[in-house]
N, C-alpha and C. Protein backbone atom coordinates (compact mmCIF):
# COMPACT_ATOMS: atom_id res chain seq x y z
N UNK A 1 -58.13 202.07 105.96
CA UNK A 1 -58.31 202.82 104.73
C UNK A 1 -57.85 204.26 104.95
N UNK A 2 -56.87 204.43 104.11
CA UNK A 2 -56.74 205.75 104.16
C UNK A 2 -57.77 207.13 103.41
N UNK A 3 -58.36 207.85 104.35
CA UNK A 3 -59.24 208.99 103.88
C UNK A 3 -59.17 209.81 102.58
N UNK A 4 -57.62 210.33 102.73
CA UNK A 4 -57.22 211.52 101.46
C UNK A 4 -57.54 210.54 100.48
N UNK A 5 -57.03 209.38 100.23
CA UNK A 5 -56.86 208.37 99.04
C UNK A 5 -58.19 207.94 98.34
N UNK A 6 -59.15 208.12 98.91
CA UNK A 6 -60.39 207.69 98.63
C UNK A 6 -61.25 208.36 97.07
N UNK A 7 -61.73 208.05 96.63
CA UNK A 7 -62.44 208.70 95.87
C UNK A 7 -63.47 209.63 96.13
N UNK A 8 -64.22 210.45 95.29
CA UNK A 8 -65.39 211.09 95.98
C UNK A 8 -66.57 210.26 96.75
N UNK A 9 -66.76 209.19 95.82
CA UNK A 9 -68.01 208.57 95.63
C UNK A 9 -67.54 207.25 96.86
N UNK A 10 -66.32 206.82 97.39
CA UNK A 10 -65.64 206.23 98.23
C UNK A 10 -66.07 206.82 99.22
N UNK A 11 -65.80 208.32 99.61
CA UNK A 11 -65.65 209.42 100.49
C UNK A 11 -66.89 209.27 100.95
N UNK A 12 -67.87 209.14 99.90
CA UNK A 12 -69.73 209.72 100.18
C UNK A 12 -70.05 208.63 100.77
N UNK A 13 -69.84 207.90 100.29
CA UNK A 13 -70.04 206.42 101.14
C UNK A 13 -69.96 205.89 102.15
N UNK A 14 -68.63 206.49 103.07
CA UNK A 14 -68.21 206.39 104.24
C UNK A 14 -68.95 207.74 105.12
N UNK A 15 -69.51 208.76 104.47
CA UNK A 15 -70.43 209.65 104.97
C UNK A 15 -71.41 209.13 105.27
N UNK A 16 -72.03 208.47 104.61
CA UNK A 16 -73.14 207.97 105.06
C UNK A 16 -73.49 206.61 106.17
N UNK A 17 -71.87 206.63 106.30
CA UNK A 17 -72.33 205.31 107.19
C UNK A 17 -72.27 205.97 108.70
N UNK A 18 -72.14 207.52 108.72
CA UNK A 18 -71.89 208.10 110.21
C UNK A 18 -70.03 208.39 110.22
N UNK A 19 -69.44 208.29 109.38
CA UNK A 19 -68.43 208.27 109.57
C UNK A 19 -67.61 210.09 109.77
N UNK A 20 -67.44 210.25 110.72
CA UNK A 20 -67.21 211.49 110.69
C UNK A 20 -65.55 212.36 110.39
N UNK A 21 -64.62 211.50 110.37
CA UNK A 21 -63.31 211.23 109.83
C UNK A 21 -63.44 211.54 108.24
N UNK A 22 -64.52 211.05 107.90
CA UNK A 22 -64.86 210.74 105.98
C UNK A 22 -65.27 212.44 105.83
N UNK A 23 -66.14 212.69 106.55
CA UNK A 23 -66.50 213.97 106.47
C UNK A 23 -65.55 215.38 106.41
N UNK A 24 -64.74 214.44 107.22
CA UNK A 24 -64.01 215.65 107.60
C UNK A 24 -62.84 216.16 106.61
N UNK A 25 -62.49 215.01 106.24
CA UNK A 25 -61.62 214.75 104.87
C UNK A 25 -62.42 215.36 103.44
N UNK A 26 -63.82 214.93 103.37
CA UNK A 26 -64.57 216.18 102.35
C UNK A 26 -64.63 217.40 102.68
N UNK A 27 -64.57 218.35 103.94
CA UNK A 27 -64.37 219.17 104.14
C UNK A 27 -63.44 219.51 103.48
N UNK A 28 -62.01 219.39 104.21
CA UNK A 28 -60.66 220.03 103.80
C UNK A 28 -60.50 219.70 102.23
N UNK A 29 -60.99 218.84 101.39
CA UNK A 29 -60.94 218.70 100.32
C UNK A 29 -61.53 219.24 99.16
N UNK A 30 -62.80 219.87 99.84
CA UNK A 30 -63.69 220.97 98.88
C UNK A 30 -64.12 222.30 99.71
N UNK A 31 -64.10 222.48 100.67
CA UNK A 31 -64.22 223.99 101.45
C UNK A 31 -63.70 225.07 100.24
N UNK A 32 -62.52 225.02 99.99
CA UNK A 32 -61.76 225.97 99.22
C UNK A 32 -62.67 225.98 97.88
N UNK A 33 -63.07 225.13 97.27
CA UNK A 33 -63.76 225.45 96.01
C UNK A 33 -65.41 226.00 96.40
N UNK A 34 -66.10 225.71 97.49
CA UNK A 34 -66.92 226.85 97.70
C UNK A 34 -66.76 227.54 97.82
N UNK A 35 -65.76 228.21 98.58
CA UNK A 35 -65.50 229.23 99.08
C UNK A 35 -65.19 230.45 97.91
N UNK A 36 -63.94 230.12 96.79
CA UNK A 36 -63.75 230.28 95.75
C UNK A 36 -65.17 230.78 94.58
N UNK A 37 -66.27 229.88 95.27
CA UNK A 37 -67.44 229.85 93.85
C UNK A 37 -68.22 231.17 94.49
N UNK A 38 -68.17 231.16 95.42
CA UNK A 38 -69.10 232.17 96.32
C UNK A 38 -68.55 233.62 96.46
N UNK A 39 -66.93 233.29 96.47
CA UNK A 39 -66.35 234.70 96.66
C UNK A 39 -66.48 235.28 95.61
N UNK A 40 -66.36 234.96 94.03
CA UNK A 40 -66.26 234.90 92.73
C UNK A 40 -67.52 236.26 93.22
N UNK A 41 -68.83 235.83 93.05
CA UNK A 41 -69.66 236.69 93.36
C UNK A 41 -70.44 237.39 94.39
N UNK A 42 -69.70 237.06 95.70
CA UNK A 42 -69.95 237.90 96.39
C UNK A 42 -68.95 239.29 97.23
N UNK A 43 -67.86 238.54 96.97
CA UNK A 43 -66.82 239.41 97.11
C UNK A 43 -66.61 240.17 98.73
N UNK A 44 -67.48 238.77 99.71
CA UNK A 44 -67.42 239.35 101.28
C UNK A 44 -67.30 238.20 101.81
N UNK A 45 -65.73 237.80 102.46
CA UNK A 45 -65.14 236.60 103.36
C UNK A 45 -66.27 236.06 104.67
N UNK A 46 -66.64 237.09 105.06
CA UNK A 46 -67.59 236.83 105.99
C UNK A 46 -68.66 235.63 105.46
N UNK A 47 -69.40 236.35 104.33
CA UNK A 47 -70.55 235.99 103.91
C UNK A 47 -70.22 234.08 103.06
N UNK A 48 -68.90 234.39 102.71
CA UNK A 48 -68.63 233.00 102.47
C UNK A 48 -68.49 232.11 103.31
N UNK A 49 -67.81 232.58 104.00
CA UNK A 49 -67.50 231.41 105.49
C UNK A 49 -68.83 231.18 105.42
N UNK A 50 -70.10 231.75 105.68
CA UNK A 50 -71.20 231.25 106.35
C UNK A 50 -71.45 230.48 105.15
N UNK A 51 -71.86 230.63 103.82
CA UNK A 51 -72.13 229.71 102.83
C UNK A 51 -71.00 228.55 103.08
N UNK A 52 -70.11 228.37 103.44
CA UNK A 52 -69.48 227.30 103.70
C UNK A 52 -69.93 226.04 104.46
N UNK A 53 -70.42 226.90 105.70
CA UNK A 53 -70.76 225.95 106.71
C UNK A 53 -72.28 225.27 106.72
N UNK A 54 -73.06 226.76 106.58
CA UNK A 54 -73.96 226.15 105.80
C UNK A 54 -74.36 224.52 104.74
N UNK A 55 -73.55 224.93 103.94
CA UNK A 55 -73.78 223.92 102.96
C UNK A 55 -73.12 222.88 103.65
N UNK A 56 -72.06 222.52 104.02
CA UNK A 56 -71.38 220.85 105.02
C UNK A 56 -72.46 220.92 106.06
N UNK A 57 -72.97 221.65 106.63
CA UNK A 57 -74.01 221.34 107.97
C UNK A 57 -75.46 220.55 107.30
N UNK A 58 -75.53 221.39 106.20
CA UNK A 58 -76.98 220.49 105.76
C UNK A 58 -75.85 219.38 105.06
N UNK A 59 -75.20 219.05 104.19
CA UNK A 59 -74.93 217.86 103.92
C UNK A 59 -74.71 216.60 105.41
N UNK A 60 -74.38 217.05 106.57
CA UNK A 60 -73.97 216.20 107.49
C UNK A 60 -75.47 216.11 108.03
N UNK A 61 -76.50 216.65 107.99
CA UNK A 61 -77.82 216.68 108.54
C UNK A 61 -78.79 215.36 107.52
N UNK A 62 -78.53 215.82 106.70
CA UNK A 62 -79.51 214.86 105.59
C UNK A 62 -78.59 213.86 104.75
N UNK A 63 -77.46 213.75 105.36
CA UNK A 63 -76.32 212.88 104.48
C UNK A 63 -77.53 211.17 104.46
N UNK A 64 -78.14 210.90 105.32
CA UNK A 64 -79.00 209.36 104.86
C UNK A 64 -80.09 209.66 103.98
N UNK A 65 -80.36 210.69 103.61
CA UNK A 65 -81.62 210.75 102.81
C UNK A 65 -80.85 211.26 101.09
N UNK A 66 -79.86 212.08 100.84
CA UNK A 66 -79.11 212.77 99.88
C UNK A 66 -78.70 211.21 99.17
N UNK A 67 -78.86 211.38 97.86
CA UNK A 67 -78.24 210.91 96.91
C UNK A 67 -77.39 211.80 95.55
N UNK A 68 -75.86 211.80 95.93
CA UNK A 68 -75.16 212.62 95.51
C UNK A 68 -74.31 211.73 94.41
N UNK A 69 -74.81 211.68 93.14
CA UNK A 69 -73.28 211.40 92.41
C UNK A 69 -72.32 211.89 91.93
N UNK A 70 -71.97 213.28 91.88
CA UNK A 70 -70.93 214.04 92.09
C UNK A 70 -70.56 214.86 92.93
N UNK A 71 -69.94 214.59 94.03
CA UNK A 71 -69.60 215.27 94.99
C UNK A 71 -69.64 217.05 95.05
N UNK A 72 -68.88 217.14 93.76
CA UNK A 72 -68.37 218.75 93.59
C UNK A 72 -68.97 219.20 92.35
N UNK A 73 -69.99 218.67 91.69
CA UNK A 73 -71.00 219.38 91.02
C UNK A 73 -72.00 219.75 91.92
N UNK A 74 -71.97 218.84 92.84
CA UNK A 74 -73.23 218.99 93.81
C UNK A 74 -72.73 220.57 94.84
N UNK A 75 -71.62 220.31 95.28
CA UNK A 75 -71.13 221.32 95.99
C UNK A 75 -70.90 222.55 95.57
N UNK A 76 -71.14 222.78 94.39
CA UNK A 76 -70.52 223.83 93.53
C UNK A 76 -72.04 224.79 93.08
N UNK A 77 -72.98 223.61 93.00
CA UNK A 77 -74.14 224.34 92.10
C UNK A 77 -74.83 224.69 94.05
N UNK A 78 -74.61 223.92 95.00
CA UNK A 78 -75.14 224.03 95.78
C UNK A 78 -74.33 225.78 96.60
N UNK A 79 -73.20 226.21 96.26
CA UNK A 79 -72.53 227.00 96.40
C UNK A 79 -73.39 228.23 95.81
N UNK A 80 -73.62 228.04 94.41
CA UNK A 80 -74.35 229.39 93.59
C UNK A 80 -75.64 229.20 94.13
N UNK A 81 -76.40 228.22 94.65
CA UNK A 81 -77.75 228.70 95.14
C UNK A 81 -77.90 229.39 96.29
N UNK A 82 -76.84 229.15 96.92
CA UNK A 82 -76.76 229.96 98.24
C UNK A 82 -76.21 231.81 97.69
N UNK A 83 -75.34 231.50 96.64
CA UNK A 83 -74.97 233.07 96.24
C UNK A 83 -76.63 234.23 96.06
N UNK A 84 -77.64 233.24 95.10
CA UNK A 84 -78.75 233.53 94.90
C UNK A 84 -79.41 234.28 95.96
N UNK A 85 -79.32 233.36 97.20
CA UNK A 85 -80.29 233.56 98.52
C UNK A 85 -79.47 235.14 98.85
N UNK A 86 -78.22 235.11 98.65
CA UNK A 86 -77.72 236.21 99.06
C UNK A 86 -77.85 237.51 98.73
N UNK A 87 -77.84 237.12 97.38
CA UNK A 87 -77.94 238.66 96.25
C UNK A 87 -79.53 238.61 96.33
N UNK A 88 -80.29 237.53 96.25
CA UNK A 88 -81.95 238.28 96.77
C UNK A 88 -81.90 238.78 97.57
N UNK A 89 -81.41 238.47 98.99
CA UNK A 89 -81.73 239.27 100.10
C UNK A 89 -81.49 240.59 100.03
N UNK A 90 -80.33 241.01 99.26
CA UNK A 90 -79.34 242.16 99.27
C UNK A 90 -80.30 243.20 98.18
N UNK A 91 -81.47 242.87 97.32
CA UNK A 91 -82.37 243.29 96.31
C UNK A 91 -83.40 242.92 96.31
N UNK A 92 -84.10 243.68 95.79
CA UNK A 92 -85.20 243.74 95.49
C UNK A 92 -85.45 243.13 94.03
N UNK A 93 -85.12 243.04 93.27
CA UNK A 93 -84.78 242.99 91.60
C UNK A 93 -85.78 241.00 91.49
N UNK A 94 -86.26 241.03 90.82
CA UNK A 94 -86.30 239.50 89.81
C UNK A 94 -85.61 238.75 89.84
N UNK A 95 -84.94 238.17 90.52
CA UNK A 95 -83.75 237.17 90.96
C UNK A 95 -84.49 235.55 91.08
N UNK A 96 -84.94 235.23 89.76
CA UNK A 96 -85.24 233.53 89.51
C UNK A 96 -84.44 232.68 91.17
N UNK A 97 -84.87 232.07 91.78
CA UNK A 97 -84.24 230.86 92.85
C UNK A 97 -84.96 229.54 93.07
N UNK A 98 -84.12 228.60 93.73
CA UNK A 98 -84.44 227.31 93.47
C UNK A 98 -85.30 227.51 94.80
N UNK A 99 -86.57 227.24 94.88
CA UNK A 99 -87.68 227.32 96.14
C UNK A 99 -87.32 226.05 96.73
N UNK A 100 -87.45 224.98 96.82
CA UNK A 100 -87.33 223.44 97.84
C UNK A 100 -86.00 223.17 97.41
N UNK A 101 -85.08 223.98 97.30
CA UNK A 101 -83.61 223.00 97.74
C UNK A 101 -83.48 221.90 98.91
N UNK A 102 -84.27 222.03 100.30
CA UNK A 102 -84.20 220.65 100.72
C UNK A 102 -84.33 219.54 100.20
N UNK A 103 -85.54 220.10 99.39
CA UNK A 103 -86.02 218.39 98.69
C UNK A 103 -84.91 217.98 97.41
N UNK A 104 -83.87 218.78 96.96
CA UNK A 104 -83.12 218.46 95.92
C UNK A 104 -82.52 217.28 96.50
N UNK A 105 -82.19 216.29 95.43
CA UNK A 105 -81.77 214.95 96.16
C UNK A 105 -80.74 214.56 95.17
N UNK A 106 -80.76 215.11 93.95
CA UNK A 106 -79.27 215.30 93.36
C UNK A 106 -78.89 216.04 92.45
N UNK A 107 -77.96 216.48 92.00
CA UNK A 107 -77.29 217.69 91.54
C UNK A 107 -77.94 218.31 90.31
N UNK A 108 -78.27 216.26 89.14
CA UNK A 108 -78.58 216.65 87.60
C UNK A 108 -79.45 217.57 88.00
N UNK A 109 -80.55 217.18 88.93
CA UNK A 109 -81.86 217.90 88.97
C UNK A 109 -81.81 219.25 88.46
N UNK A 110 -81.18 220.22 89.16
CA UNK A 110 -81.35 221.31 89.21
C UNK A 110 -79.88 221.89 88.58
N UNK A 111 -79.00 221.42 87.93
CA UNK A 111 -77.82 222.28 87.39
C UNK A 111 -78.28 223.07 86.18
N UNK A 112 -78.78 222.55 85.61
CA UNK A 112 -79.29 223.35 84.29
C UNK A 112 -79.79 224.85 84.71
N UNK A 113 -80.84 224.62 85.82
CA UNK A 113 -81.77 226.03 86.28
C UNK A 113 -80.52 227.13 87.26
N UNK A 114 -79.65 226.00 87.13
CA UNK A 114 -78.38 227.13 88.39
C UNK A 114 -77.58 227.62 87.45
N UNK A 115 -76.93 226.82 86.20
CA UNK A 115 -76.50 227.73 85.42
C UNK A 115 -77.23 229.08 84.86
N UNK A 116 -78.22 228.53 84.29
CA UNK A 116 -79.53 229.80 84.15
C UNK A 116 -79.58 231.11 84.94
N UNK A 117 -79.30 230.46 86.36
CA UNK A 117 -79.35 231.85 87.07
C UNK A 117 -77.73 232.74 87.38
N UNK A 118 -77.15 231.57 87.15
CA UNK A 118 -75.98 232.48 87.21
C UNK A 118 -75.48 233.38 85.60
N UNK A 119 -76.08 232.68 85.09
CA UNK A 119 -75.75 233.77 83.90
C UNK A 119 -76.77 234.84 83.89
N UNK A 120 -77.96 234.86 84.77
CA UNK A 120 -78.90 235.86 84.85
C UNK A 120 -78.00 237.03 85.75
N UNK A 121 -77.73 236.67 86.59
CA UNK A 121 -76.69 237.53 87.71
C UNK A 121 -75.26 238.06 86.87
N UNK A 122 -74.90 237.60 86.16
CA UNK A 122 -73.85 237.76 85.70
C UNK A 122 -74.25 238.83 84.71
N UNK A 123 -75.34 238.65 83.81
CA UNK A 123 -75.87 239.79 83.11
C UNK A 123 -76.34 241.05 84.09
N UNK A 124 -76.71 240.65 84.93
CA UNK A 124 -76.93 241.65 86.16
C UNK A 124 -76.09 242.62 86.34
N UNK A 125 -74.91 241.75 86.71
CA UNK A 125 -73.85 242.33 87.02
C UNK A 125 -73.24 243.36 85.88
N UNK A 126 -73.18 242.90 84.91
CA UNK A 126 -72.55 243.69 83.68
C UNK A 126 -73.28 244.60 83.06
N UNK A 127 -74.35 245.22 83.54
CA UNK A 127 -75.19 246.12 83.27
C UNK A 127 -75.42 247.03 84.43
N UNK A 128 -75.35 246.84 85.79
CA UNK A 128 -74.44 247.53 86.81
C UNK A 128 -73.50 248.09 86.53
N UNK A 129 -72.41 247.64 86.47
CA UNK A 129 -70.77 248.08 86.30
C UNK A 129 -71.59 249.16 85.26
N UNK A 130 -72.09 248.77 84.24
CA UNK A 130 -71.91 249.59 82.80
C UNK A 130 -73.23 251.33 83.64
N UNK A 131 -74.16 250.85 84.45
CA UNK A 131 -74.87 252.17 84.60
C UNK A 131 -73.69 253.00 85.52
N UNK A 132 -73.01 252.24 86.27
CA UNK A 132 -72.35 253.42 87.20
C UNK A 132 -71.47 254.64 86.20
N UNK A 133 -71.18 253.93 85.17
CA UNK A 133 -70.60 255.10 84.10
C UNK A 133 -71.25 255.78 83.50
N UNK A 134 -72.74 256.28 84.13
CA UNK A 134 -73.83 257.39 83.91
C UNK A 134 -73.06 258.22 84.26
N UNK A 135 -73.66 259.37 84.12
CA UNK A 135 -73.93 260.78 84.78
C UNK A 135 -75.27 260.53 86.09
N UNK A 136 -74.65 261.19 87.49
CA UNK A 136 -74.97 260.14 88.72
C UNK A 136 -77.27 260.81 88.00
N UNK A 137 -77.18 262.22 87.85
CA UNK A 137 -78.62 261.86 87.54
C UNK A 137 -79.58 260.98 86.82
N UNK A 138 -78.88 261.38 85.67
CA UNK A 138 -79.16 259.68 84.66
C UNK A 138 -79.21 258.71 85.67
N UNK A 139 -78.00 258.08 86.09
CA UNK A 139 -78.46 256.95 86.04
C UNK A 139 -79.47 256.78 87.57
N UNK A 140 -79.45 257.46 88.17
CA UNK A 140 -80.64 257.93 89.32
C UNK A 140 -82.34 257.69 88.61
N UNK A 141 -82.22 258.49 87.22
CA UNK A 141 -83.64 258.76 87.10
C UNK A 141 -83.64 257.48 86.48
N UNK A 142 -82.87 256.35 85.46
CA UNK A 142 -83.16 255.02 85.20
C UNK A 142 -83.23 254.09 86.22
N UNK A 143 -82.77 254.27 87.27
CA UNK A 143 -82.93 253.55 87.98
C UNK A 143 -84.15 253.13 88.88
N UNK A 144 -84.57 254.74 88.96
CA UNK A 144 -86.07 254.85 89.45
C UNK A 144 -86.87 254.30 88.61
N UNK A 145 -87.27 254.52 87.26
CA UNK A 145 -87.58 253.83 86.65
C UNK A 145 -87.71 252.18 86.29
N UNK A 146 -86.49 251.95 86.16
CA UNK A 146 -86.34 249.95 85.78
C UNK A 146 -86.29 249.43 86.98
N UNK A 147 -85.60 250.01 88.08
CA UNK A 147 -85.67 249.11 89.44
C UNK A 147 -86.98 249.40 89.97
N UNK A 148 -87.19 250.70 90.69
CA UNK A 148 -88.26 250.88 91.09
C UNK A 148 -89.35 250.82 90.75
N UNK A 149 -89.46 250.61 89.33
CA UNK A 149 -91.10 250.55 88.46
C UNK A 149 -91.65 251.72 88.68
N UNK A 150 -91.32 252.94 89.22
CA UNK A 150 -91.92 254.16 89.13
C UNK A 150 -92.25 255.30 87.69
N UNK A 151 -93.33 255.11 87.50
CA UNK A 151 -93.83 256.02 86.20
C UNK A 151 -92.64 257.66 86.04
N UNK A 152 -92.92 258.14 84.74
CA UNK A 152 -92.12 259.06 84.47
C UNK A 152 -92.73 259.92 85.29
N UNK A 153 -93.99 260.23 85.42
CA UNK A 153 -94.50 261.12 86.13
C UNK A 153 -93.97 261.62 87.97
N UNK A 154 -94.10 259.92 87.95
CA UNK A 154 -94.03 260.05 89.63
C UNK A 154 -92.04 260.75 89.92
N UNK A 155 -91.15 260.34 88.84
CA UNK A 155 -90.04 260.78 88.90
C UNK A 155 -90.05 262.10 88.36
N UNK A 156 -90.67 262.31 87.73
CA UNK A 156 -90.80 263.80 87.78
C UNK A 156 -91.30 264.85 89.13
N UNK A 157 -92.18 264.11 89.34
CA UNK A 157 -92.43 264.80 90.65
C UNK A 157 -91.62 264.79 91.94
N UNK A 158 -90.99 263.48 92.33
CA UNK A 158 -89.84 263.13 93.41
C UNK A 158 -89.34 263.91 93.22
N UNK A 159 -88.30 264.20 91.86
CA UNK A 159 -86.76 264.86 91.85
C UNK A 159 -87.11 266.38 91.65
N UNK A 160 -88.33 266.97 91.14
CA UNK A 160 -88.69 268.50 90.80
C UNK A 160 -88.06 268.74 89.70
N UNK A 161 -88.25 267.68 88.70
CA UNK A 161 -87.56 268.17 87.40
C UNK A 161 -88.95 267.55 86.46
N UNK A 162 -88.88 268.08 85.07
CA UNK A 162 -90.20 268.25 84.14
C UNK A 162 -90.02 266.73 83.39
N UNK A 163 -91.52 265.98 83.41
CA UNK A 163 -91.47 264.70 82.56
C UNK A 163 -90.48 264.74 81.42
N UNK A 164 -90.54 265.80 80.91
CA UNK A 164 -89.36 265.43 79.37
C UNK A 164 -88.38 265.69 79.94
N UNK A 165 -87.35 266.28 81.17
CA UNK A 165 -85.77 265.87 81.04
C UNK A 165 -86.13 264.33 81.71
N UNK A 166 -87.19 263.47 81.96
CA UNK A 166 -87.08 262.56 82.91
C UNK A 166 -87.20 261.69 81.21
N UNK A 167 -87.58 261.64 80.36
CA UNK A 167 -88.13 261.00 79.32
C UNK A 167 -86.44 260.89 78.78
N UNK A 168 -86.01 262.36 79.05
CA UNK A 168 -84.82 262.12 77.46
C UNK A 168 -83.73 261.82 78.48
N UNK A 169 -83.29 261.37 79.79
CA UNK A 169 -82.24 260.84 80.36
C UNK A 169 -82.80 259.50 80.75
N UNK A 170 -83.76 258.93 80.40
CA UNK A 170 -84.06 257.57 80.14
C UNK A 170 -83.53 256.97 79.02
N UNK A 171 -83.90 258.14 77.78
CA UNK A 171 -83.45 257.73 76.17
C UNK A 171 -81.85 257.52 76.49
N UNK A 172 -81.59 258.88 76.74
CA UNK A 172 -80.23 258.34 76.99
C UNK A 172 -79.16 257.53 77.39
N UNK A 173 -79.67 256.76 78.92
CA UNK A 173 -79.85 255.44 79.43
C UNK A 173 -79.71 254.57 78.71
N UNK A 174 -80.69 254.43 77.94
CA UNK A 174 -80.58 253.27 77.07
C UNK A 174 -79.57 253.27 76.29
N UNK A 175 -79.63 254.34 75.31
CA UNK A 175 -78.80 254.66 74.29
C UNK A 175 -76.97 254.01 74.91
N UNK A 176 -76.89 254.34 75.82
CA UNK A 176 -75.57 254.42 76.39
C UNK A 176 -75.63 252.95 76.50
N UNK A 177 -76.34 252.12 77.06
CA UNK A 177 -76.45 250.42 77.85
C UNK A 177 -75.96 250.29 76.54
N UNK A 178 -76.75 250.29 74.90
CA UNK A 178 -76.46 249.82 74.30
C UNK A 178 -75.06 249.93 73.10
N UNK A 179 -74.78 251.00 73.63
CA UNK A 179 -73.27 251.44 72.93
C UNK A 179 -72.39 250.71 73.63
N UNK A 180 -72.45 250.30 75.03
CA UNK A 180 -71.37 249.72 75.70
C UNK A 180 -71.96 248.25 75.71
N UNK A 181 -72.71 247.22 75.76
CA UNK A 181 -72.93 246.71 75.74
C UNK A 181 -72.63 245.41 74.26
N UNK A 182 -73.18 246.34 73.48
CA UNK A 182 -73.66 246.03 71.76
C UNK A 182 -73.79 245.12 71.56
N UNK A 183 -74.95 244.05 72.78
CA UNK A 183 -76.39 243.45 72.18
C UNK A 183 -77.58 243.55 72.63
N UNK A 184 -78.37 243.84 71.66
CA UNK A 184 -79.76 244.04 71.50
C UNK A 184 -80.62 243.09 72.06
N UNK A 185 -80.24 241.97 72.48
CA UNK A 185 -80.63 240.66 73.36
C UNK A 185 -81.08 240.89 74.72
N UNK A 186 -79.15 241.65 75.24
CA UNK A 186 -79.40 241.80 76.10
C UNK A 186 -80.29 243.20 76.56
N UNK A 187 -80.28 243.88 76.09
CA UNK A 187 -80.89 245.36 76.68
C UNK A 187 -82.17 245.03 76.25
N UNK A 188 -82.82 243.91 75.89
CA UNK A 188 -84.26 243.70 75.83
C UNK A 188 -84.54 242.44 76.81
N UNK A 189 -83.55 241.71 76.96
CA UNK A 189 -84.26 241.11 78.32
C UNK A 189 -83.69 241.56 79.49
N UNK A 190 -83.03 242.67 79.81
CA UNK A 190 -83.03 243.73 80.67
C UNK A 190 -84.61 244.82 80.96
N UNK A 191 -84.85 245.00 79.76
CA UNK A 191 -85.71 245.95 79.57
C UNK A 191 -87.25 244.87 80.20
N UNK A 192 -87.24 243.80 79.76
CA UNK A 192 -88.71 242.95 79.84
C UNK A 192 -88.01 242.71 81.24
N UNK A 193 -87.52 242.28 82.07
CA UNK A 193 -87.50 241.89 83.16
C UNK A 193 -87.42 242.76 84.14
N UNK A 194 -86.93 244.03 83.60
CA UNK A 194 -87.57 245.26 84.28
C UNK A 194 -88.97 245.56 84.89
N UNK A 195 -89.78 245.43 83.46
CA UNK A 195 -90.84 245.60 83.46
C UNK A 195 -92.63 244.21 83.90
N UNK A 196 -91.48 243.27 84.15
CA UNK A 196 -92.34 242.31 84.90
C UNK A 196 -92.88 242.41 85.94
């Protein structure tokens, strides 16, 4: 039997019988699309390679217990949960993650909650990009604020500047998210997940 020729679900099959030829052929055949899903948002070669190996090492570890019916849905959502583990580590922030991914045993399970989070990150992301086009105090004193959960007071006192310029470069903050932004959706479940 030739390997390349095989199907996914052909491929998985011969994984599981110990076949390490089969494996190896899913490697070279989907590496590049993790790699691809991971770089998308992490944007560090290093950090992908390791999500790479990662993810084929636990598939070759638990390949008799895994029930996979799509190869590369599985590989793909299993790609963004690892992005997750990453960007938590890298923050502090509310970052929703899948807790027992060992025990995931197939893809339907959990794609729904991985899309979820990647569009949570993705809103993340686009509200980043949009604060760095503060003024660096602004977006310093919002930041203390929504990231840090620190009261106006206590930023008043850190930086040696008076509760009301700390009040009205908050207003402003906002004001700005939502001029560049322009929805009200989002700068309120920005704002509530701030404040969780």
């Amino acid at each position: 039997m030739y390997l390349n020729n095989c199907s996914d679900s052909e491929l998985w099959e011969e994984i599981t019988r110990n076949n390490t030829k089969a494996f190896e052929t899913l490697f070279e055949r989907y590496w590049s699309v993790i790699y691809g899903t991971a770089f998308s948002y992490l944007k560090d070669k290093e950090t992908c390679s390791e999500i790479v190996q990662d993810i084929f090492l636990n598939i070759w570890q638990k390949r008799s217990v895994f029930k996979i019916d799509c190869l590369k849905n599985y590989l793909t959502s299993a790609a963004r949960y690892h992005v997750y583990k990453k960007l938590k580590a890298k923050k502090s922030s509310a970052i929703l993650y899948i807790e027992n991914y060992d025990h995931i045993t197939a893809v339907n399970n959990c794609t729904d909650r991985v899309d979820e989070n990647i569009t949570y990150l993705e809103l993340e992301k686009s509200v980043e990009t949009s604060l760095s086009d503060l003024p660096k105090r602004c977006r310093e004193i919002f930041l203390l604020s929504r990231m840090r959960n620190l009261t106006n007071d206590e930023i008043a006192q850190q930086l040696g500047i008076s509760k009301r310029t700390v009040e009205n470069q908050i207003t402003t903050a906002l004001k700005f998210l939502r001029s560049i932004l322009k929805n009200t959706a989002v700068i309120l479940l920005m704002i509530i997940i701030c404040f969780l």
